[in-house]
C-alpha atoms as a PDB file:
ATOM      1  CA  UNK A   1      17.740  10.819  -4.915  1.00  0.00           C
ATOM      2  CA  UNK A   2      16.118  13.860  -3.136  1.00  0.00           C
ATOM      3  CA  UNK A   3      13.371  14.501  -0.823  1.00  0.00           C
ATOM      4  CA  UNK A   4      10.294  12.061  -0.292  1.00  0.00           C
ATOM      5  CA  UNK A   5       6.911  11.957   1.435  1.00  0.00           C
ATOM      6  CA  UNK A   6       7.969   8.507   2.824  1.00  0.00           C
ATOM      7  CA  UNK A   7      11.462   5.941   3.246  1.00  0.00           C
ATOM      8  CA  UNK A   8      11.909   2.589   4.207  1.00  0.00           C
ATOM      9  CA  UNK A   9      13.884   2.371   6.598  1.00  0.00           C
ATOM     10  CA  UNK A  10      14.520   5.281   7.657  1.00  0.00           C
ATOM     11  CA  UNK A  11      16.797   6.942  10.707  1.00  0.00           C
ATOM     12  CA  UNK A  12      16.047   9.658  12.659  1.00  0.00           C
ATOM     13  CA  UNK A  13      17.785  11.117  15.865  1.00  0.00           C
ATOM     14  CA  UNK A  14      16.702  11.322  18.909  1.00  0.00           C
ATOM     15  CA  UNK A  15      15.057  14.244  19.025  1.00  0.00           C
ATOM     16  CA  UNK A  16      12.704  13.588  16.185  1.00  0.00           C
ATOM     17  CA  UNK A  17      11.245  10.797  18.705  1.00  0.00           C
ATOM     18  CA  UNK A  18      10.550  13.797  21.029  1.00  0.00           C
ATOM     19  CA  UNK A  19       9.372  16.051  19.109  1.00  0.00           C
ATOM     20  CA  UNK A  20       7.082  13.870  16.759  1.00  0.00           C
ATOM     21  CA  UNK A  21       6.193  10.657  18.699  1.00  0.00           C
ATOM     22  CA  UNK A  22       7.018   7.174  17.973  1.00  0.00           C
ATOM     23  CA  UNK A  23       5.683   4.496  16.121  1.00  0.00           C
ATOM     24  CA  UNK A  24       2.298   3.396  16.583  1.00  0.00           C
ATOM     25  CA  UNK A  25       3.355  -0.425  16.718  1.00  0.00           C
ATOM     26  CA  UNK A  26      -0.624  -1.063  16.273  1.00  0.00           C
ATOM     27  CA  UNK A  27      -0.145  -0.058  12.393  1.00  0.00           C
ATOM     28  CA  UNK A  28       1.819  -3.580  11.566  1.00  0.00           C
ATOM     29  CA  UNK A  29       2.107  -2.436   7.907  1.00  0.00           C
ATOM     30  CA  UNK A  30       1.621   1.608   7.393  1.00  0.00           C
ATOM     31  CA  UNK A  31       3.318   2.890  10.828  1.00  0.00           C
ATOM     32  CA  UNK A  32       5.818   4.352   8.817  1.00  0.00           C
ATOM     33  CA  UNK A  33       3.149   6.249   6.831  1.00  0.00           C
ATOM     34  CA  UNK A  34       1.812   7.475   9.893  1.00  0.00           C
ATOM     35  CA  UNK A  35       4.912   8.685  11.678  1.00  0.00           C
ATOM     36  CA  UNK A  36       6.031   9.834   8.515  1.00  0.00           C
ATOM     37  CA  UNK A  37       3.178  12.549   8.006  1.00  0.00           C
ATOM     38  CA  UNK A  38       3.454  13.506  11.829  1.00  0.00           C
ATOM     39  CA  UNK A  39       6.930  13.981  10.704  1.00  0.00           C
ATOM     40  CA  UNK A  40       6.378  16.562   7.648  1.00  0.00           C
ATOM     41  CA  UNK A  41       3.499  17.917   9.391  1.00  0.00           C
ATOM     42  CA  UNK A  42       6.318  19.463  11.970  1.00  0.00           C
ATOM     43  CA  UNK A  43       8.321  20.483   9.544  1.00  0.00           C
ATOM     44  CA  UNK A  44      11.052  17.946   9.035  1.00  0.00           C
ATOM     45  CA  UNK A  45      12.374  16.593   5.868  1.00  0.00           C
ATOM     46  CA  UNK A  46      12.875  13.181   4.512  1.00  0.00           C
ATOM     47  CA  UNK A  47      15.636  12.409   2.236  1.00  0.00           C
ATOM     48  CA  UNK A  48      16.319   9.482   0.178  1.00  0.00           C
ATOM     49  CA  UNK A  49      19.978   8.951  -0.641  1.00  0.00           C
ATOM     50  CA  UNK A  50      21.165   5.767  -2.594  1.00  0.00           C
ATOM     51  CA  UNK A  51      24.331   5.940  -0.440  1.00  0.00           C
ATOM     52  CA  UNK A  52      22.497   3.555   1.690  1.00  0.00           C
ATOM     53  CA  UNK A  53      21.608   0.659   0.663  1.00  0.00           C
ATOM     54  CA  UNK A  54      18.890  -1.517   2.864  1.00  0.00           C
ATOM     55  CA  UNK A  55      18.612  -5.096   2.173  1.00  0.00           C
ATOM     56  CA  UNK A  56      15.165  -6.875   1.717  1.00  0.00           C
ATOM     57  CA  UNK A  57      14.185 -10.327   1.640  1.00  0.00           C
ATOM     58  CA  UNK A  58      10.920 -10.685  -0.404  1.00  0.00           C
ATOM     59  CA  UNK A  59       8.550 -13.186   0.724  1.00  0.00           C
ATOM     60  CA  UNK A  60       9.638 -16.814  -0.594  1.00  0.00           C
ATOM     61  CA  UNK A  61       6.111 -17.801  -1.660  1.00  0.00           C
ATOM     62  CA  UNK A  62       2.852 -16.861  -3.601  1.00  0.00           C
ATOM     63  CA  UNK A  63       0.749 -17.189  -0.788  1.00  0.00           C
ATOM     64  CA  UNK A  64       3.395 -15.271   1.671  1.00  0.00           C
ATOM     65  CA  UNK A  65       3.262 -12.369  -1.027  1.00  0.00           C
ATOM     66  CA  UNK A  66      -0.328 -12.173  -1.495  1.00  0.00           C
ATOM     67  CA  UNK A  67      -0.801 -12.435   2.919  1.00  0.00           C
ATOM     68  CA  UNK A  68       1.555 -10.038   2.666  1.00  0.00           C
ATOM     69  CA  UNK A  69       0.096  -7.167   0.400  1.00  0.00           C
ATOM     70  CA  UNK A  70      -3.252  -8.527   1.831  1.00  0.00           C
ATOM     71  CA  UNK A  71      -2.566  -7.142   5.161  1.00  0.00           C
ATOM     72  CA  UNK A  72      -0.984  -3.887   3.614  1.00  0.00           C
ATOM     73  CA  UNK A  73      -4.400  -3.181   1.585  1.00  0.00           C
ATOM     74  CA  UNK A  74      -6.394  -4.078   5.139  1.00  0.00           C
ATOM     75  CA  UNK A  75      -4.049  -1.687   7.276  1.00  0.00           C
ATOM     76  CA  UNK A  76      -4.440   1.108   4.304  1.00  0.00           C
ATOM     77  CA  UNK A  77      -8.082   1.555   4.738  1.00  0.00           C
ATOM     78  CA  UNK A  78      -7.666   1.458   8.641  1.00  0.00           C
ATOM     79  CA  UNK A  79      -4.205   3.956   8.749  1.00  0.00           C
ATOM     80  CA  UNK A  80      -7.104   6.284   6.207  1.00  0.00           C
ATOM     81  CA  UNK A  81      -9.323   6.427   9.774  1.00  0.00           C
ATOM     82  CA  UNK A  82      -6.788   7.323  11.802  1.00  0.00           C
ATOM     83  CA  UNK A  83      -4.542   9.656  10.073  1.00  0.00           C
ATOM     84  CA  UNK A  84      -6.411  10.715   6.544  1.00  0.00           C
ATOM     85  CA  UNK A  85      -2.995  12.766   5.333  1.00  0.00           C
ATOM     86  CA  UNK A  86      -0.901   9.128   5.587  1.00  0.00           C
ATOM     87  CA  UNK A  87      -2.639   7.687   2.880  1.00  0.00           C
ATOM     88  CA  UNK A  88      -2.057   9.423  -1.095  1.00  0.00           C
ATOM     89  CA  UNK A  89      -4.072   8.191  -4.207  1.00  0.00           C
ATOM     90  CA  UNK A  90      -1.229   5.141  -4.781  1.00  0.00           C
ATOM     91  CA  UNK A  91      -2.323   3.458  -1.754  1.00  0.00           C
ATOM     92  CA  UNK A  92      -6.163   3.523  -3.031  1.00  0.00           C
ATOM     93  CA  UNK A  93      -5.625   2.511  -6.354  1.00  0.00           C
ATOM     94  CA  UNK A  94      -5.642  -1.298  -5.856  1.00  0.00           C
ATOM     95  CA  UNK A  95      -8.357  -0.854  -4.187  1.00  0.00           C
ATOM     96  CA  UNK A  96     -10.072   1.167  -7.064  1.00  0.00           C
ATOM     97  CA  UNK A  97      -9.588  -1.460  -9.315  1.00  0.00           C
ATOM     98  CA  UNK A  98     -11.194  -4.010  -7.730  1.00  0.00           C
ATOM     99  CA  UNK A  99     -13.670  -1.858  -7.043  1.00  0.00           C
ATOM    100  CA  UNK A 100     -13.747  -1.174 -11.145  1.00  0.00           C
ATOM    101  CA  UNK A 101     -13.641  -4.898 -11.649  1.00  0.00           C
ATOM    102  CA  UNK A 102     -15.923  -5.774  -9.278  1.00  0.00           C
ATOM    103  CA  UNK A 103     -18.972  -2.984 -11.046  1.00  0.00           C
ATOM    104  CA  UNK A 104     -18.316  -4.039 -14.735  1.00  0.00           C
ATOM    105  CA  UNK A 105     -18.236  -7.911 -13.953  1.00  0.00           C
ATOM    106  CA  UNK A 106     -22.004  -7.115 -12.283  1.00  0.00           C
ATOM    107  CA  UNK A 107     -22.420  -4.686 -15.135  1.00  0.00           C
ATOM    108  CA  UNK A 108     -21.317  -7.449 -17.946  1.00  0.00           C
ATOM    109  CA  UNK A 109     -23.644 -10.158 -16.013  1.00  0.00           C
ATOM    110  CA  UNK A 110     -26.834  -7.522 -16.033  1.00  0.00           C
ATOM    111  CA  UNK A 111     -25.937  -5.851 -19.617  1.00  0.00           C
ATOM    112  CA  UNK A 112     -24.484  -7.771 -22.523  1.00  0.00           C
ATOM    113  CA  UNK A 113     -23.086  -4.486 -23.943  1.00  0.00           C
ATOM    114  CA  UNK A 114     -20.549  -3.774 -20.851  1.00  0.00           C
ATOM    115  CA  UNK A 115     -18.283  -7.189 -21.659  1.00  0.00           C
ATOM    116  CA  UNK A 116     -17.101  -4.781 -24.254  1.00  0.00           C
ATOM    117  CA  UNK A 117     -15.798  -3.007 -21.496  1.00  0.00           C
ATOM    118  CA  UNK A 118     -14.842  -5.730 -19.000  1.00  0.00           C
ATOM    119  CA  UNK A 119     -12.719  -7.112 -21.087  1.00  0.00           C
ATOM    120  CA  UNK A 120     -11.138  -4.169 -22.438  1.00  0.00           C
ATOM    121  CA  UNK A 121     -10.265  -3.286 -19.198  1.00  0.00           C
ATOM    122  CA  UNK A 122      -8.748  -6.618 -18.925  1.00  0.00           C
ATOM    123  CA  UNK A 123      -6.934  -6.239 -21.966  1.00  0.00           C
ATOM    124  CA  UNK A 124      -5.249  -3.033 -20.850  1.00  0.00           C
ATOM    125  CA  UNK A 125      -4.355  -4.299 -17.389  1.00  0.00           C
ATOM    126  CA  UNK A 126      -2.343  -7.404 -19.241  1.00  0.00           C
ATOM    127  CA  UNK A 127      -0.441  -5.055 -21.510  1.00  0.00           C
ATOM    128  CA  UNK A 128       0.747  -2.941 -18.953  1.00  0.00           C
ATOM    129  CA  UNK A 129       1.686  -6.218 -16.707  1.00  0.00           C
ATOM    130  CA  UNK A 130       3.507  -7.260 -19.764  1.00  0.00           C
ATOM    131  CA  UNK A 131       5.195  -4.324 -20.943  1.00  0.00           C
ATOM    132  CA  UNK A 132       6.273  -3.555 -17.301  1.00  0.00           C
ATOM    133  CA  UNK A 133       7.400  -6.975 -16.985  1.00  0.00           C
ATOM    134  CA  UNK A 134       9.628  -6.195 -20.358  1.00  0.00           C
ATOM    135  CA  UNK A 135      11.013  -3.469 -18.674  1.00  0.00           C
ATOM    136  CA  UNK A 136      12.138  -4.953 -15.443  1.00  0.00           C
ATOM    137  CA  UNK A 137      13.325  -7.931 -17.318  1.00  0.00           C
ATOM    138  CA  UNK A 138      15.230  -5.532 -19.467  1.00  0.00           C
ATOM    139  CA  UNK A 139      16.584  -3.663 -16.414  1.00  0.00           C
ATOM    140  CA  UNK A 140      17.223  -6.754 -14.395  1.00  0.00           C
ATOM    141  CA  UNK A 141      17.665  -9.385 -16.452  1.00  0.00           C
ATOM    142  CA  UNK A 142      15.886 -12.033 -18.115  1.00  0.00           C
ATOM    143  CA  UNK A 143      15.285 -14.338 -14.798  1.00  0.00           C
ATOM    144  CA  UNK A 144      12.437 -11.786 -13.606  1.00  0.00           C
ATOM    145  CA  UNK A 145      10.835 -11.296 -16.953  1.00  0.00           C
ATOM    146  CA  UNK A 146       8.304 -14.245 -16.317  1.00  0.00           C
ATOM    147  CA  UNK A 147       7.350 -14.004 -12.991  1.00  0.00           C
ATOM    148  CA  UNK A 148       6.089 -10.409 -13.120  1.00  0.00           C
ATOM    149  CA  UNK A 149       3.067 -10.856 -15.049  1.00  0.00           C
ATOM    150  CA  UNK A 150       2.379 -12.964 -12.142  1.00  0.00           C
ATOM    151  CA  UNK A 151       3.564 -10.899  -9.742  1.00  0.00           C
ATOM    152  CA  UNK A 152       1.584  -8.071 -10.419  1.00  0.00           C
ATOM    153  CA  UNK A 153      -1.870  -9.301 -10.505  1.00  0.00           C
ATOM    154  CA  UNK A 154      -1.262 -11.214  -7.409  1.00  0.00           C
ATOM    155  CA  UNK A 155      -0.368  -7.955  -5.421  1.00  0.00           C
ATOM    156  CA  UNK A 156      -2.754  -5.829  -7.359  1.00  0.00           C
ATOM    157  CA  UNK A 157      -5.323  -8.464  -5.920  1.00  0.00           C
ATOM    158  CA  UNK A 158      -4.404  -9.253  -2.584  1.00  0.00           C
ATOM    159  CA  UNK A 159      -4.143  -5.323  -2.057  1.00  0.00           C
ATOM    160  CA  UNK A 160      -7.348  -4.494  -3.071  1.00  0.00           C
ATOM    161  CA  UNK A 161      -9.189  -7.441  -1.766  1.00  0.00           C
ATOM    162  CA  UNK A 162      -7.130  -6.709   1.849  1.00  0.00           C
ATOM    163  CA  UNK A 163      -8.660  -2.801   1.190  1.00  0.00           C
ATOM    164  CA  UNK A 164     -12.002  -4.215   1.074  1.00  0.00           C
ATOM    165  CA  UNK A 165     -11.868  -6.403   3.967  1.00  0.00           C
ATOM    166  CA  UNK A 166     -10.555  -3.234   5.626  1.00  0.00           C
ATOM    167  CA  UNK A 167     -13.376  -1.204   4.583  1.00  0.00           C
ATOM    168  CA  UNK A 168     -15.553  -4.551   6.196  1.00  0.00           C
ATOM    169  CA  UNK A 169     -14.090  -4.297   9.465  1.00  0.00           C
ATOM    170  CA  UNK A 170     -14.208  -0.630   9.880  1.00  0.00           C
ATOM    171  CA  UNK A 171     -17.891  -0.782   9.078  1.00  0.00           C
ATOM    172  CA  UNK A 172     -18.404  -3.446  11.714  1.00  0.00           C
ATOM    173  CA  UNK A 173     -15.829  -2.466  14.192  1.00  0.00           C
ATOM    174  CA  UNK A 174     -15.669   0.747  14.002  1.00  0.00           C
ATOM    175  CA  UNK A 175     -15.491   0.910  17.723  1.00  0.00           C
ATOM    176  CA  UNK A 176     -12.627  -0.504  17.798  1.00  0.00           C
ATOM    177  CA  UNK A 177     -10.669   2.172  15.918  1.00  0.00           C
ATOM    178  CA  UNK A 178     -11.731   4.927  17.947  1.00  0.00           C
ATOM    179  CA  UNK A 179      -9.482   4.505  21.163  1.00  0.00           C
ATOM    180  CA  UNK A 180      -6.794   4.429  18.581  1.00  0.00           C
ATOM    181  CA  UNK A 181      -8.250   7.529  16.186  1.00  0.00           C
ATOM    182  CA  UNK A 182      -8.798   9.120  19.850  1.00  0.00           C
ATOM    183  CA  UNK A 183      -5.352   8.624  21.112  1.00  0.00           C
ATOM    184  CA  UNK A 184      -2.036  10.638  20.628  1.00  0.00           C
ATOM    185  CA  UNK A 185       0.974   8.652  19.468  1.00  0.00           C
ATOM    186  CA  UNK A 186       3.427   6.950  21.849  1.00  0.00           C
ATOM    187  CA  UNK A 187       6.403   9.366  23.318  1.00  0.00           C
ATOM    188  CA  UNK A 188       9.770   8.632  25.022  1.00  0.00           C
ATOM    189  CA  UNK A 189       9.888   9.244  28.021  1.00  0.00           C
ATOM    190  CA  UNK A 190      11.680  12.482  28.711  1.00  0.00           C
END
């Protein structure tokens, strides 16, 4: 595949550890973006190969997906306070676009004339669900073709509403991110 920015899972000798710093465990769902940037930022290089092949168990319901991508979009917002270089326009854009819905529904309530736009923004989100969903189902096979219009709304959601609620808490407890924004990542012991 080539070099990335990021890799799940990834594995790194010893002396990365020492050199870089370990994982802060307190990041449940972005460590690796963290530790990853530390890692670039000192001049390493990560490289994807498809020689290895992880294995990943998605979660097994709707509401384990949308906790799930939930606490991603919350730990987003809170990784962007603590390490500003972890975080690239991708992991914004859910929240962007409930940001976007969130104006033009207020918009369409206040001004007749901006439903136009709500819903054309609608419209365009389901064709892209649905033509991505084509294309997985193509690539895949039939079996995923109908959940993924489902699929992708529901993590598009959860993200961005778990971005918000991030935004909330960092707002009203901001303190509480500053011994972490303060503190240097955990080292091995030498």
């Amino acid at each position: 595949m080539g070099y990335v920015d990021t890799v799940w899972p990834g594995a790194y000798r010893r002396q990365v550890f020492k050199k870089v710093g370990l994982f802060r465990e307190q990041l449940t769902r972005t460590e690796d973006l963290d530790f990853h940037t530390r890692l670039r930022k000192q001049g390493y290089k990560i490289w994807q190969t498809p020689l290895i092949r992880p294995y990943y168990r998605p979660r097994s319901t709707w509401t384990g997906l949308a906790q799930q991508y939930f606490s991603n979009g919350e730990q987003v917002i809170e990784t962007l306070s603590i390490n500003r270089p972890a975080i690239s326009l991708r992991h914004l854009v859910p929240f962007l676009w409930i940001t976007l819905l969130g104006t033009l529904t207020a918009l369409a309530v206040l001004l007749p004339v901006m439903r136009i736009l709500f819903y054309a923004s609608l419209g365009v989100y389901a064709l892209v669900c649905l033509a991505s969903a084509g294309l997985i189902g193509l690539k895949h096979g039939l079996r995923y073709l109908w959940p993924a219009p489902f699929v992708f709304p529901l993590i598009h959601l959860s993200y961005g509403m778990g971005s918000w609620w991030g935004v909330w808490r960092l707002v009203s407890h901001g303190h509480e991110y500053n011994a972490l924004r303060q503190s240097a990542p955990p080292t091995l012991e030498r």
